[in-house]
Protein backbone atom coordinates (compact mmCIF):
# COMPACT_ATOMS: atom_id res chain seq x y z
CA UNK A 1 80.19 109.15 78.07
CA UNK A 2 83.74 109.17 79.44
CA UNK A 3 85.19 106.21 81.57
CA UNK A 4 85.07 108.59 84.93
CA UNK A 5 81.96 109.30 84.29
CA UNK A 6 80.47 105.96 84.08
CA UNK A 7 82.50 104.85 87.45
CA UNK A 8 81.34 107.59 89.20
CA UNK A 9 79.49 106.65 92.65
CA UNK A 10 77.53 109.76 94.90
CA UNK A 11 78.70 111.44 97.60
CA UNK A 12 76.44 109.89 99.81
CA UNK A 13 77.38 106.43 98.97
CA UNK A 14 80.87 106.85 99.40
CA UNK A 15 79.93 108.03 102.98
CA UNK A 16 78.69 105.23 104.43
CA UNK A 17 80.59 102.49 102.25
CA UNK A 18 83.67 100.99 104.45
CA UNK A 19 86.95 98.33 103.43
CA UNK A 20 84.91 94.98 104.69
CA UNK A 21 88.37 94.49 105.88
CA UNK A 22 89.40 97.46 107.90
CA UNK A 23 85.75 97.66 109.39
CA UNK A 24 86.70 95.11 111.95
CA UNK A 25 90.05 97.02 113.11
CA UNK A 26 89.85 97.88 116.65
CA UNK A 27 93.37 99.77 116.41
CA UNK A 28 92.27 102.34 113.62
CA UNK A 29 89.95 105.01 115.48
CA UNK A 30 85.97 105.35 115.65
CA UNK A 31 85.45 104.53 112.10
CA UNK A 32 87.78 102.63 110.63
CA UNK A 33 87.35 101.30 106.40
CA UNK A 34 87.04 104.93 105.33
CA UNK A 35 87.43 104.74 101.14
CA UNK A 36 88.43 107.29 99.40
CA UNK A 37 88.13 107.88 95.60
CA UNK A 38 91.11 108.33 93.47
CA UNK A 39 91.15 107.97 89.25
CA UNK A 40 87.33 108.08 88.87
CA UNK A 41 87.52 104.58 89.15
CA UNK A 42 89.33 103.49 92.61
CA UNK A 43 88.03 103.64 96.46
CA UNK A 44 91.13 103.15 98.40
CA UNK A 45 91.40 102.09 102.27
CA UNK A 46 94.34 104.19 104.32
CA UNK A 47 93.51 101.38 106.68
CA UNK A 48 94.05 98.08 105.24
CA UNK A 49 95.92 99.46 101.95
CA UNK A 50 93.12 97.95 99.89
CA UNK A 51 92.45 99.49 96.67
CA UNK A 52 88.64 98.40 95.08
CA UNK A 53 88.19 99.15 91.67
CA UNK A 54 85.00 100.88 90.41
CA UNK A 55 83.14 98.91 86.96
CA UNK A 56 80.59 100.40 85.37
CA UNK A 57 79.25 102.75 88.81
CA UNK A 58 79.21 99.78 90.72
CA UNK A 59 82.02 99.59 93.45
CA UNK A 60 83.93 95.50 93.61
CA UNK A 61 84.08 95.38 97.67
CA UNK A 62 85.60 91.82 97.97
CA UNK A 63 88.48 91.64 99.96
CA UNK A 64 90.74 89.04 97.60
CA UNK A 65 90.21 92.00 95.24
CA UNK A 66 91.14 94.92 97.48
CA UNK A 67 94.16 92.55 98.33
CA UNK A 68 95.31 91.90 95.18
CA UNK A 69 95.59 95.41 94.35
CA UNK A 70 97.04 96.17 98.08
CA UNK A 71 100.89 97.09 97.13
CA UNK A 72 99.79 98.70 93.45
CA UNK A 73 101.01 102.54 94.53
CA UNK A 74 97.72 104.68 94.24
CA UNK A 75 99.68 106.23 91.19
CA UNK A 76 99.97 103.31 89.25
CA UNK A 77 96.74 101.74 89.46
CA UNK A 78 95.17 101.15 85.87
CA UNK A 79 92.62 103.77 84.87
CA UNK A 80 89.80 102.22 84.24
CA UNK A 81 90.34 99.10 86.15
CA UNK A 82 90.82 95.94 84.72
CA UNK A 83 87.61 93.68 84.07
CA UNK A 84 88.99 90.59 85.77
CA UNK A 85 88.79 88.74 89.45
């Protein structure tokens, strides 16, 4: 099985999950946190800048590790994401 294939999350799941960070933004529209996937393995926040990386189909939605990640540009984050934090 490939590496995108194991980090792959549903459609449905990826519409309701939100940044725990950018949810609370009262400056960033209706529905702020909105992830989006990018690699296979990433859900990145246009809000906050947080970038949470996917391991093993199972998204890492702490905000010390969308942080850490937050000025990594989108095209250099590591495909598949690192197994520390």
């Amino acid at each position: 099985m490939s590496e995108k294939a194991t980090n792959e999350i549903s459609p449905e799941l990826l519409e309701i999950l939100r940044c725990p960070e950018a949810v609370h933004f009262t400056d960033k529209g209706d529905d702020p946190g909105r992830l989006e996937m990018v690699h296979g393995c990433w859900l990145v926040c246009e809000d906050s800048g947080n970038k949470y990386p996917v391991r093993d189909g199972i998204p890492v939605m702490l905000v010390e590790v969308g942080q850490k990640y937050r000025e990594v540009a989108v095209a250099d984050l590591p495909v598949p994401p690192p197994n520390e934090d």
